[in-house]
C-alpha atoms as a PDB file:
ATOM      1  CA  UNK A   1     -73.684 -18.285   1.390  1.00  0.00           C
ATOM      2  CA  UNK A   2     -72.376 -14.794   1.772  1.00  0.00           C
ATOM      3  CA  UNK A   3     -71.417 -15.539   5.512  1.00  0.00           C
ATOM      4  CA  UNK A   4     -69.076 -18.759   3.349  1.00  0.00           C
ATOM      5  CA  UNK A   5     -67.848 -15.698   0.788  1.00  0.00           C
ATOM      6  CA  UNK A   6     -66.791 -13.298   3.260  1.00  0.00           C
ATOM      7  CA  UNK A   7     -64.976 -15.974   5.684  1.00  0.00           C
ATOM      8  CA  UNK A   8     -63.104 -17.219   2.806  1.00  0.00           C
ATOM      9  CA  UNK A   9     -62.740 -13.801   1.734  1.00  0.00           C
ATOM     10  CA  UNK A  10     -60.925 -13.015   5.118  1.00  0.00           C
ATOM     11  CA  UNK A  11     -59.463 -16.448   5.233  1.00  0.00           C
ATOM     12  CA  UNK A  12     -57.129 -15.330   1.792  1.00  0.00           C
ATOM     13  CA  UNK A  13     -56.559 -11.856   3.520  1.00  0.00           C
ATOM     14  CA  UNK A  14     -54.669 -13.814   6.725  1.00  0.00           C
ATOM     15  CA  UNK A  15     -53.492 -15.901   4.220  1.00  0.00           C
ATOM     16  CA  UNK A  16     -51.721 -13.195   2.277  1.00  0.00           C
ATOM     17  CA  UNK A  17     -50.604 -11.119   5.847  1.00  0.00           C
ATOM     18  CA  UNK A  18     -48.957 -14.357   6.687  1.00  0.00           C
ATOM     19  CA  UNK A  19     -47.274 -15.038   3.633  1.00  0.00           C
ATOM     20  CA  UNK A  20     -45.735 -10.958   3.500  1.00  0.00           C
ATOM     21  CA  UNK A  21     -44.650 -11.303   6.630  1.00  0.00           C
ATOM     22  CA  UNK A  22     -42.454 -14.738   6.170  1.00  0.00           C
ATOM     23  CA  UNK A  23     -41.353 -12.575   2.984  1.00  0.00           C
ATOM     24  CA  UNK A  24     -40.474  -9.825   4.856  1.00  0.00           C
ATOM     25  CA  UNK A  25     -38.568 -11.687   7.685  1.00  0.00           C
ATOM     26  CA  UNK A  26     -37.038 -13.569   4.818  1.00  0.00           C
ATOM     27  CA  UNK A  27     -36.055 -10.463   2.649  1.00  0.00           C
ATOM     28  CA  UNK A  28     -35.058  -8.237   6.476  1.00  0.00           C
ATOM     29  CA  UNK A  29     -32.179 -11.400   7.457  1.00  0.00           C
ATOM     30  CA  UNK A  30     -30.750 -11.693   3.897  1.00  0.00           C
ATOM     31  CA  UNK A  31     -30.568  -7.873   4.169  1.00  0.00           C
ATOM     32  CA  UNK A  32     -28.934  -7.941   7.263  1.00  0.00           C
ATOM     33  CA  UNK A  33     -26.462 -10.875   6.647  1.00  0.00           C
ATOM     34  CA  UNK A  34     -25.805  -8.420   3.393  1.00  0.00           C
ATOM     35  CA  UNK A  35     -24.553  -5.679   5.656  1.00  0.00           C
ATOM     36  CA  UNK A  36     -22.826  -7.636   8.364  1.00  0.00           C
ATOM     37  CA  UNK A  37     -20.706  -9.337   5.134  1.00  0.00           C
ATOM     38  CA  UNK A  38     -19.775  -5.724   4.223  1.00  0.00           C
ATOM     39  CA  UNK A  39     -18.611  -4.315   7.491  1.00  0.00           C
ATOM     40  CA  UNK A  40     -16.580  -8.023   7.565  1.00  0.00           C
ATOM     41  CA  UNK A  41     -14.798  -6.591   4.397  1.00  0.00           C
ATOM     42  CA  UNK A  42     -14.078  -3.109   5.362  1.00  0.00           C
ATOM     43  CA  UNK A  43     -13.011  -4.139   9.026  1.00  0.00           C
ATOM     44  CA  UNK A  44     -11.103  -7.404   9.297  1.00  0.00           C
ATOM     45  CA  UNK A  45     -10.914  -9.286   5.266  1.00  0.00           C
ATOM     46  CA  UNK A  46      -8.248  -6.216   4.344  1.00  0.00           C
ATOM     47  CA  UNK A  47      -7.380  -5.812   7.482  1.00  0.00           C
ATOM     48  CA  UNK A  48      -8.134  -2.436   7.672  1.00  0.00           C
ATOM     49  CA  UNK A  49      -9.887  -1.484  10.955  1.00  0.00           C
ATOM     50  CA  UNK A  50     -12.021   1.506   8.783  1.00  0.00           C
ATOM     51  CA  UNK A  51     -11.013   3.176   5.532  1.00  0.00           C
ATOM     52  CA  UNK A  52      -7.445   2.842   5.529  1.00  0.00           C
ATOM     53  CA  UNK A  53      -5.363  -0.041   5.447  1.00  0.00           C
ATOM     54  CA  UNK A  54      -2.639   0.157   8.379  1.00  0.00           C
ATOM     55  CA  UNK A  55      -0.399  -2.017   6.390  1.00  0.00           C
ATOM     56  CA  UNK A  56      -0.250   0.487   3.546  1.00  0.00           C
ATOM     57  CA  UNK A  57       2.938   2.424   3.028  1.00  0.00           C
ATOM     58  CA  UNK A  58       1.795   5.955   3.943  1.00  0.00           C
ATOM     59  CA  UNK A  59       4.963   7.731   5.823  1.00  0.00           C
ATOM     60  CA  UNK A  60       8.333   8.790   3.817  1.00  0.00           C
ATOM     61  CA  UNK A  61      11.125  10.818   5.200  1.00  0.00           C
ATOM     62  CA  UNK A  62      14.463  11.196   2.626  1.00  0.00           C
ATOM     63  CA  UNK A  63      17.369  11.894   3.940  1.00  0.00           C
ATOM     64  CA  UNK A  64      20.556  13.521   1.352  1.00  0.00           C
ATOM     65  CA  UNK A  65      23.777  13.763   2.674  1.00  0.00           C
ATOM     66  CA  UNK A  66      27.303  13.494   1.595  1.00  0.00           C
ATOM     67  CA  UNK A  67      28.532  10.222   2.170  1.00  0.00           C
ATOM     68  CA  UNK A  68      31.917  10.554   0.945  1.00  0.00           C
ATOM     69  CA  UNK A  69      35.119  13.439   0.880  1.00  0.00           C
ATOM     70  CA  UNK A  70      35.113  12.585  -3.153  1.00  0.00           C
ATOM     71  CA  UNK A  71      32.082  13.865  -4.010  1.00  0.00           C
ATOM     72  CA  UNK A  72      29.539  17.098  -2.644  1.00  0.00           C
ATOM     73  CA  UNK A  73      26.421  17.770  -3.799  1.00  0.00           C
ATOM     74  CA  UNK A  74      24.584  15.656  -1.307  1.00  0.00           C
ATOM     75  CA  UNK A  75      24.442  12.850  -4.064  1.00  0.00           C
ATOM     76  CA  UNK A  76      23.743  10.083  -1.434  1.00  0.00           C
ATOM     77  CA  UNK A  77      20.583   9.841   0.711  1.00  0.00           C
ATOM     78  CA  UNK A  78      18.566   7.308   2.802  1.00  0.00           C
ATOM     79  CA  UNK A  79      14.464   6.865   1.876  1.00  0.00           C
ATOM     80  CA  UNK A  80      12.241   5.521   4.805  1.00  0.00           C
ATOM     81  CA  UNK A  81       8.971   3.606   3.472  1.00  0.00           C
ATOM     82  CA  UNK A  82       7.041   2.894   6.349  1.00  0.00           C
ATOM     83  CA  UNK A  83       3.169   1.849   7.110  1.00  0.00           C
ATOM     84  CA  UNK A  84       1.283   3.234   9.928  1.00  0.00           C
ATOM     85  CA  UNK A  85       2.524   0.892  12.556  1.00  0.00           C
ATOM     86  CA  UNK A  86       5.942   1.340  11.574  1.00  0.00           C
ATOM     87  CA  UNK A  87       7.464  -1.237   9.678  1.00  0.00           C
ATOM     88  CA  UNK A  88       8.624  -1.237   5.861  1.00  0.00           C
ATOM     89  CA  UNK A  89      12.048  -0.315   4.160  1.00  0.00           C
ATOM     90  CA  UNK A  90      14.703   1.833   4.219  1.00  0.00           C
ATOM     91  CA  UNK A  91      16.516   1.857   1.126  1.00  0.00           C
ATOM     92  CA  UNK A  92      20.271   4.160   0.891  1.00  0.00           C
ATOM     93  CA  UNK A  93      22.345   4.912  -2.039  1.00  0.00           C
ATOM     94  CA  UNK A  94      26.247   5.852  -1.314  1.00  0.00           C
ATOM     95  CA  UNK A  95      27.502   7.408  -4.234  1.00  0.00           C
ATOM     96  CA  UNK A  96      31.131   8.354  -5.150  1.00  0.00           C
ATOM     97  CA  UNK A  97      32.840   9.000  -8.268  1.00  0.00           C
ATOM     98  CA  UNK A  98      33.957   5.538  -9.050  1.00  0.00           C
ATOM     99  CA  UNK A  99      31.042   3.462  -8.015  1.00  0.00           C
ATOM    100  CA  UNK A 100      27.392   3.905  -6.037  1.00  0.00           C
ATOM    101  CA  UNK A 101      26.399   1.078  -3.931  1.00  0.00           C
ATOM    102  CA  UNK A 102      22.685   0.750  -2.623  1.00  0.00           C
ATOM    103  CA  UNK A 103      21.533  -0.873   0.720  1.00  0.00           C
ATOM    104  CA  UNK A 104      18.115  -1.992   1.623  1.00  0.00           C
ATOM    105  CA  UNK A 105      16.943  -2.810   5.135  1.00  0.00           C
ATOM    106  CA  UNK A 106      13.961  -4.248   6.568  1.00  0.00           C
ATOM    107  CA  UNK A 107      11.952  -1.590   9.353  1.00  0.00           C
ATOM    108  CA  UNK A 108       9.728  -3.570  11.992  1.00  0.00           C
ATOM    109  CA  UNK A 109       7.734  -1.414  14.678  1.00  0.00           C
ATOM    110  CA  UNK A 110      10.150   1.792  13.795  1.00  0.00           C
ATOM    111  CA  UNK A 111      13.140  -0.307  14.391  1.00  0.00           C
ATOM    112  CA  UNK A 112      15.739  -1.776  11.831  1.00  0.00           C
ATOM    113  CA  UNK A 113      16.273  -5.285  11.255  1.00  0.00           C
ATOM    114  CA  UNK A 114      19.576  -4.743  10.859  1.00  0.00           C
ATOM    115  CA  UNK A 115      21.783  -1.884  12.623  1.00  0.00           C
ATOM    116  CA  UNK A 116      21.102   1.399  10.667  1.00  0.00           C
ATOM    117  CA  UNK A 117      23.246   3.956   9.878  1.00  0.00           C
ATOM    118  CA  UNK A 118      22.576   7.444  11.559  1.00  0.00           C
ATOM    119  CA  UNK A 119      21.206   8.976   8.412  1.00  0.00           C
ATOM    120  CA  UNK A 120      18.635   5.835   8.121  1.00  0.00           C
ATOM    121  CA  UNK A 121      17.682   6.083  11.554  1.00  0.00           C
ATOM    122  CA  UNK A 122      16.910   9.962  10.909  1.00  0.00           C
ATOM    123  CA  UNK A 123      14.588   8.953   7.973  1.00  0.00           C
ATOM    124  CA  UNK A 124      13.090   6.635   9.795  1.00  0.00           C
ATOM    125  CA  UNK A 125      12.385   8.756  12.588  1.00  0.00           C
ATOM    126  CA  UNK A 126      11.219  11.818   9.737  1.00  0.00           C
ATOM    127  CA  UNK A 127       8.852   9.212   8.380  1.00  0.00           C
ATOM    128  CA  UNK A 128       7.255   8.159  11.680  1.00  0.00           C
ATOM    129  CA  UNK A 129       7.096  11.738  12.457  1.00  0.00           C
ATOM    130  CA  UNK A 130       6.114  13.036   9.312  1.00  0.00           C
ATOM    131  CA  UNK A 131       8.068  16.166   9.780  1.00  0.00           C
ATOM    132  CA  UNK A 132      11.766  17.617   9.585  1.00  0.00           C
ATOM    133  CA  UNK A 133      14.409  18.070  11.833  1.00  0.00           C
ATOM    134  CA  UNK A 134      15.163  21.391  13.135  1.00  0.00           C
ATOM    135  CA  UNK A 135      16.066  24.001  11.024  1.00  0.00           C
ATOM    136  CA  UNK A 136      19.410  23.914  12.642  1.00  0.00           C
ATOM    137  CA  UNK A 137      20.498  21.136  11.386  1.00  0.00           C
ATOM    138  CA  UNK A 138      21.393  21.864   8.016  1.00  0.00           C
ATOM    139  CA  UNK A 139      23.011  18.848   6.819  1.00  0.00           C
ATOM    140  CA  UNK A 140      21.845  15.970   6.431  1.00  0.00           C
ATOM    141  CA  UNK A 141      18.821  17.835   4.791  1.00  0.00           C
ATOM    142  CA  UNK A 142      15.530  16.303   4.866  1.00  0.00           C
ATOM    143  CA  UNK A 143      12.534  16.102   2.449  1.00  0.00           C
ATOM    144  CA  UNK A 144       9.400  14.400   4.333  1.00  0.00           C
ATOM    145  CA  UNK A 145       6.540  13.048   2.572  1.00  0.00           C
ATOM    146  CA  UNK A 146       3.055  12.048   3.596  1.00  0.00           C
ATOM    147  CA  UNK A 147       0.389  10.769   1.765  1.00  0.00           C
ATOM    148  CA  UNK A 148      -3.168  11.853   3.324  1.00  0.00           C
ATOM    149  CA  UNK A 149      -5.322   8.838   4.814  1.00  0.00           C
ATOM    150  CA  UNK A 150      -7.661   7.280   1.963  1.00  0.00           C
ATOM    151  CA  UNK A 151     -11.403   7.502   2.481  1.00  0.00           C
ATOM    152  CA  UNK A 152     -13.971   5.500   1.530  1.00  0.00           C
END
């Protein structure tokens, strides 16, 4: 009788190794379907490749200038928005005494859609660059902005 108790004591002890071992194969690929479904969304759902988000518009370079005899003051100016791989907008404003007229044009891989202007092509190239043009130049004059990476 004891020799019965202690087999069917041992029996429940496999019995119980077995069944937290399914559990724990169970609980281990739930866990790791958990993290690959993460790393999915940080690398490729946003499209992201990490913490920051290449399409994001990070790089801006301004441009001010003088467009026109009438007016001084550098009253007109050409903004570069641009995401890390280059493309976004540059918007310009002309502005005279009588009227102000405002341009936007699309920016794909650094390059415009359209033909741009010398001052847009100098903001685009300040954004990309994320710094001004020499100090020799003193008109146009340039004020670059750049937004530090996001992390995670």
């Amino acid at each position: 009788m004891l020799i019965v108790i202690v087999i069917a004591i041992a029996g429940a002890g496999v019995l119980s190794g077995i069944i937290g071992i399914v559990i724990g194969v169970i609980a281990s690929r739930r866990a790791g379907r958990a993290v690959r479904e993460c790393r999915d969304l940080v690398r490729g759902a946003v499209g992201s490749h990490g913490t920051v988000d290449p399409r994001s518009l990070r790089n801006v370079g301004i441009i001010r200038y003088d467009a026109l005899n009438e007016m001084s003051g550098q009253l007109s100016f050409s903004v570069a928005l641009l995401n890390s791989l280059g493309d976004g907008v540059v918007l310009s404003s002309i502005n005279g005494r009588a009227e102000t007229r405002t341009y936007a044009k699309p920016v794909l891989a650094g390059k415009g859609g359209q033909e741009l202007s010398p001052e847009e092509s100098q903001a685009v190239r300040s954004a990309q660059l994320g710094t001004a043009p020499a100090e020799a130049d003193p008109e146009p004059s340039v004020r670059v902005s750049r937004r530090a990476p996001a992390t995670a």
